[in-house]
N, C-alpha and C. Protein backbone atom coordinates (compact mmCIF):
# COMPACT_ATOMS: atom_id res chain seq x y z
N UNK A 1 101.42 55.55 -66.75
CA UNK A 1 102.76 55.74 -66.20
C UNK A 1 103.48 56.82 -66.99
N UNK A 2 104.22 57.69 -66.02
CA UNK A 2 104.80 58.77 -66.83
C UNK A 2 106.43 58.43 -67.33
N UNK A 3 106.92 58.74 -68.68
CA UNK A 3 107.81 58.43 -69.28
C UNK A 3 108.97 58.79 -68.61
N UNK A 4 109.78 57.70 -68.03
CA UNK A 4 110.59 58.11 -67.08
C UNK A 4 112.20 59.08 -67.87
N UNK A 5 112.86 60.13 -67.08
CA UNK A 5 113.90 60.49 -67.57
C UNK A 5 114.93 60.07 -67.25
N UNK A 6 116.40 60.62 -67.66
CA UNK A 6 117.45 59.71 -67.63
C UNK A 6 118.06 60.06 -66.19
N UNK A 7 117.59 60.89 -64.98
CA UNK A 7 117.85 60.59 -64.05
C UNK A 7 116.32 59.83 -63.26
N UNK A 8 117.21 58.91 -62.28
CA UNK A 8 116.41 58.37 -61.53
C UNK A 8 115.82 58.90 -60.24
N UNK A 9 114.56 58.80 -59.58
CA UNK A 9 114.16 59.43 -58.72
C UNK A 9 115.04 59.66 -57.80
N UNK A 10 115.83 59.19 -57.04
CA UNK A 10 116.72 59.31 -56.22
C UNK A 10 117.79 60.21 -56.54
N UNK A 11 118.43 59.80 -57.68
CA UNK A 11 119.30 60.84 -58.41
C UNK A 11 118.91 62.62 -58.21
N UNK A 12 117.20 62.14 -58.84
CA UNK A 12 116.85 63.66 -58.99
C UNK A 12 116.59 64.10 -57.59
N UNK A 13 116.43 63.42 -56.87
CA UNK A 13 116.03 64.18 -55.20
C UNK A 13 117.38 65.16 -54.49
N UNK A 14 118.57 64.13 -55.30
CA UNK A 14 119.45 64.67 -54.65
C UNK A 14 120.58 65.52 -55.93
N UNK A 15 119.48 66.08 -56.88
CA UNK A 15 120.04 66.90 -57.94
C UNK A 15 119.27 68.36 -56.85
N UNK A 16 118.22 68.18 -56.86
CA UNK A 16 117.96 68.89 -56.58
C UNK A 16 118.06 69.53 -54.89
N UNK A 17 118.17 68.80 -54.02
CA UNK A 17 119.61 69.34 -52.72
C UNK A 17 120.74 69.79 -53.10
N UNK A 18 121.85 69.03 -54.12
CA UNK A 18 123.11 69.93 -54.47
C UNK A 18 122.72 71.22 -55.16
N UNK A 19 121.20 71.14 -55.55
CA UNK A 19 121.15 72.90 -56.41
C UNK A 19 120.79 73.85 -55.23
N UNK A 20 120.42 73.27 -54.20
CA UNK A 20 119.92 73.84 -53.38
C UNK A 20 120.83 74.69 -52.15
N UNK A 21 121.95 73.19 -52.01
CA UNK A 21 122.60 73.74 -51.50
C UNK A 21 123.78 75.03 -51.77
N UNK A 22 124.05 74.47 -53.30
CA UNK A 22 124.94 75.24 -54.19
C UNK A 22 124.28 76.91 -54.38
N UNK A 23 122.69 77.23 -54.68
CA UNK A 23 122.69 78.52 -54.88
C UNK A 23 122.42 78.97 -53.07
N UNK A 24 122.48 78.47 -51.98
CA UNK A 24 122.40 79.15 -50.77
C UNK A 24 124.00 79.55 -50.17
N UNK A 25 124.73 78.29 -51.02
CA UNK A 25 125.84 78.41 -50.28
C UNK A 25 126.81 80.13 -51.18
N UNK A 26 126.30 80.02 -52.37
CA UNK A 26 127.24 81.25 -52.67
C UNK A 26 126.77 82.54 -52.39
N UNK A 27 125.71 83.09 -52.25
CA UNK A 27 125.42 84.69 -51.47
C UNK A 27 126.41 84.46 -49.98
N UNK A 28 125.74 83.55 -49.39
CA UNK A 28 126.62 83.28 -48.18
C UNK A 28 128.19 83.38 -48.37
N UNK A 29 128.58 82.56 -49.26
CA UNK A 29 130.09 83.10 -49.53
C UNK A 29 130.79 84.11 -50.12
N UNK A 30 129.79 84.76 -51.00
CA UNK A 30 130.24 86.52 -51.60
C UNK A 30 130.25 87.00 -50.40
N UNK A 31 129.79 86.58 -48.79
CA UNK A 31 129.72 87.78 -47.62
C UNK A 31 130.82 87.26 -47.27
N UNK A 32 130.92 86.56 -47.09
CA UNK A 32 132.03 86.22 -45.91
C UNK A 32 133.72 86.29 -46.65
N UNK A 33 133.68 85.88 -47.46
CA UNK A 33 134.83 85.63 -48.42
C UNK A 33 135.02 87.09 -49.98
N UNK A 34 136.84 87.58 -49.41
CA UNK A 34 136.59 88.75 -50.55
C UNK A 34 136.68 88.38 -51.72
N UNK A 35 137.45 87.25 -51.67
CA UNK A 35 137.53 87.06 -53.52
C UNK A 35 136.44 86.78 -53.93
N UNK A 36 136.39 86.56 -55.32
CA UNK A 36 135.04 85.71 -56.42
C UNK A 36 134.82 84.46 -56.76
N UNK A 37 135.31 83.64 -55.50
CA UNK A 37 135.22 82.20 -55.14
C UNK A 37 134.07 81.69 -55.61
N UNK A 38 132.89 82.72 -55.11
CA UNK A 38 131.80 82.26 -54.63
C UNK A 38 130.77 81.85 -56.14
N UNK A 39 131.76 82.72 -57.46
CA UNK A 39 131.05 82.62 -58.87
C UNK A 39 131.15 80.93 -58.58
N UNK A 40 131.93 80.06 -58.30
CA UNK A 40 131.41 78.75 -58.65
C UNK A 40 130.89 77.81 -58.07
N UNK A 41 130.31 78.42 -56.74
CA UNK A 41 128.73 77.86 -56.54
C UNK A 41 127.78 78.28 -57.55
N UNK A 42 127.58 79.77 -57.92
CA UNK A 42 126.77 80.12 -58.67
C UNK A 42 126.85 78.47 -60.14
N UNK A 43 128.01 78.66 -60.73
CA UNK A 43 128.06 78.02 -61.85
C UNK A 43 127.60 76.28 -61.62
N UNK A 44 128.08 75.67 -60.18
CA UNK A 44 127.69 74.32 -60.12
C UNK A 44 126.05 74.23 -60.18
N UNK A 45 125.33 75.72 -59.60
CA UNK A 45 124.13 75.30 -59.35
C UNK A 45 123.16 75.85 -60.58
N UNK A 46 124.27 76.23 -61.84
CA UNK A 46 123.75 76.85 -63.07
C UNK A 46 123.86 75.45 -63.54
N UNK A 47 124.75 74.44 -63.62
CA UNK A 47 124.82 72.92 -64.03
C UNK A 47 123.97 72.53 -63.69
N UNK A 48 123.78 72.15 -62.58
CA UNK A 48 122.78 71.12 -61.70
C UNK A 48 121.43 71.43 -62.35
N UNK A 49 121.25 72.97 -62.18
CA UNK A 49 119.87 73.24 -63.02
C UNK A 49 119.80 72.85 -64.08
N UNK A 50 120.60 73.15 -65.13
CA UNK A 50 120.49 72.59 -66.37
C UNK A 50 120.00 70.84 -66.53
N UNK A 51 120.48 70.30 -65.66
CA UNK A 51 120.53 68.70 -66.35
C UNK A 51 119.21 68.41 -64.97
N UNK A 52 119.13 69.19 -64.03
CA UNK A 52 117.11 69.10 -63.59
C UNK A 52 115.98 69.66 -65.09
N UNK A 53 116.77 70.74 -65.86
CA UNK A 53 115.78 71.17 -66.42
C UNK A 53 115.80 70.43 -67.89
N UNK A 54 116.82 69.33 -68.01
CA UNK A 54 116.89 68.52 -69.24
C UNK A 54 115.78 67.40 -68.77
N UNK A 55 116.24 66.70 -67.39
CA UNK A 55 115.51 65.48 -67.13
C UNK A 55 113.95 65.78 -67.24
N UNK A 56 113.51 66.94 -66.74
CA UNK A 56 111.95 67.45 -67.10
C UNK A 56 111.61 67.36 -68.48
N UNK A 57 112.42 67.88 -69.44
CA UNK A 57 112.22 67.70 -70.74
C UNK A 57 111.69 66.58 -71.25
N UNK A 58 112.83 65.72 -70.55
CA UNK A 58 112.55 63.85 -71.60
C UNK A 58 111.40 63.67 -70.31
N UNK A 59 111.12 63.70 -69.54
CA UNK A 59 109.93 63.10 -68.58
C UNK A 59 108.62 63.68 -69.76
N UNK A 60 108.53 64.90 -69.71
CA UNK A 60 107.38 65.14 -69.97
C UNK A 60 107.09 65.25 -71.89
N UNK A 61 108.58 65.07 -72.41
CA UNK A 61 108.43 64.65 -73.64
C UNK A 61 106.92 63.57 -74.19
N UNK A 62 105.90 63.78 -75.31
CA UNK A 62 105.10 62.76 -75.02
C UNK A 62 105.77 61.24 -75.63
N UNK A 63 104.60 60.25 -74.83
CA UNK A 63 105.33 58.85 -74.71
C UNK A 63 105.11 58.49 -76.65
N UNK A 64 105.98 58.14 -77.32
CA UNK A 64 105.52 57.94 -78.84
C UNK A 64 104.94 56.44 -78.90
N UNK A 65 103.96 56.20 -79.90
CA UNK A 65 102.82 55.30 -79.64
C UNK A 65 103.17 53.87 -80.24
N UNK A 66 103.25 53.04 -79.44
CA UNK A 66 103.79 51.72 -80.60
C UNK A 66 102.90 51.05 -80.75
């Protein structure tokens, strides 16, 4: 069994839809929209990545042996 991380499968399914949606939705909104709104999709889906690319960490961290 692989060492589970501190998000849960479900969690992570839908970490990874809000990143998904977050980096599609801002090119789309730099077009349509003039201001620089759109930097914070960029930044939610610079978050979201981050704490997908933490939970990989502790998953694949190895399991320590008791």
């Amino acid at each position: 069994m692989r060492p589970a991380g501190f998000l849960s499968e479900r969690h992570r399914r839908l970490a990874w839809l809000g990143f998904f949606l977050a980096a599609l939705q801002a090119p789309l909104a730099a077009k349509l929209i003039d201001d620089a709104s759109w930097l914070f999709a960029v930044v939610v889906a610079m978050l979201v990545a981050t704490v997908i690319l933490a939970d990989d960490a502790q998953r694949h961290r190895p399991h320590p042996a008791e």
